[in-house]
Protein backbone atom coordinates (compact mmCIF):
# COMPACT_ATOMS: atom_id res chain seq x y z
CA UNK A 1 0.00 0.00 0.00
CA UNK A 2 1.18 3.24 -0.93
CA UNK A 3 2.13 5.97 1.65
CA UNK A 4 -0.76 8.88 1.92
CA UNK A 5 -0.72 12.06 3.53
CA UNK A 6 -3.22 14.67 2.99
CA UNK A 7 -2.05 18.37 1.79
CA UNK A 8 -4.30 21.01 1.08
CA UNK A 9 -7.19 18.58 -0.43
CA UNK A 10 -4.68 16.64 -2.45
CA UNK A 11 -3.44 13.27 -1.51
CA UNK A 12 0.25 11.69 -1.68
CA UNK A 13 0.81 8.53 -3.53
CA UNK A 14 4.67 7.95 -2.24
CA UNK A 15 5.12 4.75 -4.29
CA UNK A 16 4.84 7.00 -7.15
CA UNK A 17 6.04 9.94 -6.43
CA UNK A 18 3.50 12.23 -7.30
CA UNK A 19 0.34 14.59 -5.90
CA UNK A 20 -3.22 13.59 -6.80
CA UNK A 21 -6.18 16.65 -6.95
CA UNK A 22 -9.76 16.18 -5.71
CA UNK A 23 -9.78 16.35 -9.69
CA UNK A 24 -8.16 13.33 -9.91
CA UNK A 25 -5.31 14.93 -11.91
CA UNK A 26 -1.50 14.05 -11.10
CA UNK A 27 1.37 16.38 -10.10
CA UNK A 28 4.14 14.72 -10.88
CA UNK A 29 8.11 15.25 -9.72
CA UNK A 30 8.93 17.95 -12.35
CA UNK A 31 12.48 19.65 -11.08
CA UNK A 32 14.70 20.05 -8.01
CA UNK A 33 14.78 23.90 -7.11
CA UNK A 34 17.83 25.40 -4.25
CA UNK A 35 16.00 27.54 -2.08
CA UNK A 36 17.39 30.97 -0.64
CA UNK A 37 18.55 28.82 2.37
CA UNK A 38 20.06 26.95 0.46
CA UNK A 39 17.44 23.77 1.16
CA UNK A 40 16.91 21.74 -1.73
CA UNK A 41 12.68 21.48 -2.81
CA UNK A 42 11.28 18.90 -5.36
CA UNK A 43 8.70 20.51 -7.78
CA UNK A 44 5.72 18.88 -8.43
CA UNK A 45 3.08 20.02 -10.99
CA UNK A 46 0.43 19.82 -13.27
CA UNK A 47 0.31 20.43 -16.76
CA UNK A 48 -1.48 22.99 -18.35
CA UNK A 49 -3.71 20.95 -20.50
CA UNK A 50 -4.92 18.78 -16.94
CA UNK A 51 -5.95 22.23 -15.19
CA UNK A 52 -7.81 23.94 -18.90
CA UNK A 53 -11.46 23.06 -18.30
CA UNK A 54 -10.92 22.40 -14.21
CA UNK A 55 -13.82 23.83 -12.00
CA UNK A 56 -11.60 25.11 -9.35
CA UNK A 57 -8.72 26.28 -11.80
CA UNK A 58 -9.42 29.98 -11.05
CA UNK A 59 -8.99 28.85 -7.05
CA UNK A 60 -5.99 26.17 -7.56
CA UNK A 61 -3.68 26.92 -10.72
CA UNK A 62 -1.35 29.70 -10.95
CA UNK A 63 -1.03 32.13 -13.37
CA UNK A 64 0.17 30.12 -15.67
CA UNK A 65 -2.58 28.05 -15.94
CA UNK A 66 -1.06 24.79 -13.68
CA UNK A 67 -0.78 23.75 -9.89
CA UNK A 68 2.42 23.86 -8.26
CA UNK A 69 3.57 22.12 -5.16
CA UNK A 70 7.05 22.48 -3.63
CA UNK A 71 8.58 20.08 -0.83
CA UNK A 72 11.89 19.70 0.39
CA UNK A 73 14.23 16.85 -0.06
CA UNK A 74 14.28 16.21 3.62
CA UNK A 75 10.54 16.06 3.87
CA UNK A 76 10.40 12.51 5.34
CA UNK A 77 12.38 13.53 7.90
CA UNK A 78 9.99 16.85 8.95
CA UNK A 79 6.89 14.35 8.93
CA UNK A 80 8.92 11.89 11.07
CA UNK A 81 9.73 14.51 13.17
CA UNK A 82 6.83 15.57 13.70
CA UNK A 83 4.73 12.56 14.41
CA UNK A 84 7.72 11.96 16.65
CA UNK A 85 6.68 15.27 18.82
CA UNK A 86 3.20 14.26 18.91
CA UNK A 87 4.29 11.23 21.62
CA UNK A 88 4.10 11.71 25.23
CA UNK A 89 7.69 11.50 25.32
CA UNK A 90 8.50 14.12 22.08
CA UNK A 91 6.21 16.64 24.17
CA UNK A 92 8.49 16.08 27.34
CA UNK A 93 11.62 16.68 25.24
CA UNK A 94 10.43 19.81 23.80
CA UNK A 95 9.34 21.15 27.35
CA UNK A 96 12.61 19.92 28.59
CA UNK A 97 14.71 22.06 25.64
CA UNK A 98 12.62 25.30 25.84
CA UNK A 99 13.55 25.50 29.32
CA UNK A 100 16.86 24.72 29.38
CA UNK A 101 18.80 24.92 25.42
CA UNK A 102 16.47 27.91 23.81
CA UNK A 103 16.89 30.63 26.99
CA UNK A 104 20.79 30.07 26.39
CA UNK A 105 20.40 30.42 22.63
CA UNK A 106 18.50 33.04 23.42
CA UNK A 107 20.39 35.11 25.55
CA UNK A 108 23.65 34.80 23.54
CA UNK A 109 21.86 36.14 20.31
CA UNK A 110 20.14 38.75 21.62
CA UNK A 111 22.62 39.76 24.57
CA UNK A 112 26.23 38.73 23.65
CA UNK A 113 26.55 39.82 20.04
CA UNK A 114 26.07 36.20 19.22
CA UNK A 115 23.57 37.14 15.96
CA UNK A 116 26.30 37.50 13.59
CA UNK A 117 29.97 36.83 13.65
CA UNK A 118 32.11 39.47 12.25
CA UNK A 119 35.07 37.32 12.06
CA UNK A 120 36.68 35.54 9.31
CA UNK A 121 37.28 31.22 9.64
CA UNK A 122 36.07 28.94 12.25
CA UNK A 123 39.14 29.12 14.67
CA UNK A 124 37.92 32.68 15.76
CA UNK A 125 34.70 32.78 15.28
CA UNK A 126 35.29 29.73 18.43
CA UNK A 127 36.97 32.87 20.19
CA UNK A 128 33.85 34.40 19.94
CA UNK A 129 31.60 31.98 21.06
CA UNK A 130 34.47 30.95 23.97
CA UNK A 131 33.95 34.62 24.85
CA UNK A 132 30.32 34.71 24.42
CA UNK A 133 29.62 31.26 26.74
CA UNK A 134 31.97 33.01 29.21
CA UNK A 135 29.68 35.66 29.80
CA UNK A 136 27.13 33.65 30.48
CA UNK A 137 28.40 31.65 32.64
CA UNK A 138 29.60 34.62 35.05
CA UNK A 139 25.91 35.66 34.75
CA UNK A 140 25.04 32.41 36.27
CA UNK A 141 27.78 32.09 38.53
CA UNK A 142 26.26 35.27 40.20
CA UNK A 143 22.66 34.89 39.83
CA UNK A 144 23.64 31.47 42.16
CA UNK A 145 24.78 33.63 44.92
CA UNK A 146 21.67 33.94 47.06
CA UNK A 147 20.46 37.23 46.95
CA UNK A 148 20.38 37.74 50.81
CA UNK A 149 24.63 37.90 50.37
CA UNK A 150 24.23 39.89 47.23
CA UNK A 151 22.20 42.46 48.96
CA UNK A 152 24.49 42.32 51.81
CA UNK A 153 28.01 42.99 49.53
CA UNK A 154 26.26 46.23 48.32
CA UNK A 155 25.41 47.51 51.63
CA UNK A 156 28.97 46.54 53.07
CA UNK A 157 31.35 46.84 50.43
CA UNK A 158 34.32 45.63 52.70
CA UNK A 159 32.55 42.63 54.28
CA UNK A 160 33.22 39.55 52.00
CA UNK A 161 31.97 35.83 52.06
CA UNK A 162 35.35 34.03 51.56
CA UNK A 163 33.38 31.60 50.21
CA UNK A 164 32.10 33.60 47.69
CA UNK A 165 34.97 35.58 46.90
CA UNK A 166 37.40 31.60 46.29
CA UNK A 167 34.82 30.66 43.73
CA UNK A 168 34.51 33.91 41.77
CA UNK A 169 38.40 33.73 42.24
CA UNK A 170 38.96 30.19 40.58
CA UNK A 171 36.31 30.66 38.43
CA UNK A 172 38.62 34.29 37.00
CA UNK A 173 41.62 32.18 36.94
CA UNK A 174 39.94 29.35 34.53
CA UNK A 175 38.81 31.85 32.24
CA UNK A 176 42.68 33.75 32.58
CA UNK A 177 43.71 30.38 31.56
CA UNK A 178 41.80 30.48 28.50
CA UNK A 179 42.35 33.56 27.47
CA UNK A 180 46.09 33.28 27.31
CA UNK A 181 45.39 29.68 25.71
CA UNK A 182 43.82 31.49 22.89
CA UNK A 183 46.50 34.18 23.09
CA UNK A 184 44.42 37.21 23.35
CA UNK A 185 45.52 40.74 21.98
CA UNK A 186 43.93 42.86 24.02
CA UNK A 187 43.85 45.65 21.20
CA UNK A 188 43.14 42.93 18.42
CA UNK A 189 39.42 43.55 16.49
CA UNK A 190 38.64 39.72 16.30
CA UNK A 191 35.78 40.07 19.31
CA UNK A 192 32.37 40.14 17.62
CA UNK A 193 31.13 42.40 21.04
CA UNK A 194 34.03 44.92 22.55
CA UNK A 195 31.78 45.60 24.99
CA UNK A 196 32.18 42.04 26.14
CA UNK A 197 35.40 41.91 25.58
CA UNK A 198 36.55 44.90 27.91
CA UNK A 199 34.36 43.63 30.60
CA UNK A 200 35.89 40.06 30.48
CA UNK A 201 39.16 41.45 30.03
CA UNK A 202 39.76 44.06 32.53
CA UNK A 203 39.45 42.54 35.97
CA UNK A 204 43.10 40.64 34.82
């Protein structure tokens, strides 16, 4: 039995290929087509003569006169997917990664400079997510700090949690450490965010 998935009133027939109208006309593979994103789609379509004295031509074809259907080479793997999200355990996954993977994503776009990386080759655009993940991770670092001692520190600048004050410390030596593994110019341009990079850089 052939494989058959409903789309916009027309079913699939995946044993051959092809798109069949309420009509009972056949788009068949026509082309491949890149896309802007560079996806690769499969063109399906009717021919001109099939859609001529169609009812619903003036609702379905194009302007050309014929129906057109694009869908990517990977399409298997988008229905797969998606049945896959519709189980009790896809639905926990997704909860589980927009509460933990998408705020970070998140974050580092919008806050970091992490949209678009002004660099040029993989080795520093890594020096800019390296920089980038270190941010983060001080914000974190802090945000742990209960805010009772946090409100305390601003009140009395001179009394200090030793505690507190070790961990920030090794924590600032690891990310000395990587710095000078990377070899950092401190006047170099390579940082997507200077902002980010002065902040990082100056406590050293």
């Amino acid at each position: 039995m052939s494989k058959q998935e409903s789309r916009q009133g027309f079913s699939y027939d995946g044993e051959q290929d092809r798109y069949v109208c309420p009509e009972g006309k056949y788009l068949t593979f026509h082309n491949f087509k890149k896309a802007e994103n560079d996806n690769t789609h499969k063109i399906y379509r009717t021919s001109v003569k099939d859609c001529r004295d169609c009812p619903l031509k003036s609702t379905c074809a194009n302007l050309q006169g014929f129906k057109v259907f694009k869908d990517s080479v990977a399409k298997d793997l988008y229905i797969e997917m998606h049945e896959r999200m519709q189980t009790r355990q896809g639905s926990k996954a997704r909860k589980v990664r927009q509460s933990t993977v998408e705020p970070v994503l998140g974050t580092l776009i919008n806050f970091t400079g992490m949209k678009q990386v002004n660099t040029k080759g993989l080795e520093l655009a890594n020096k800019c997510m390296i920089m980038a993940a270190i941010a983060y991770n001080l914000k974190k670092l802090v945000n742990g700090i209960p805010a009772k001692i946090r409100r305390r520190k601003r009140k009395l600048p001179g009394n200090h949690s030793d505690a507190v004050i070790n961990t920030l410390s090794a924590c600032l030596l690891k990310i000395a450490n990587i710095l000078t593994a990377f070899s950092i110019d401190y006047k170099s341009k390579w940082p997507n965010n200077h902002l980010l990079c002065n902040l990082i850089i100056q406590p050293f």
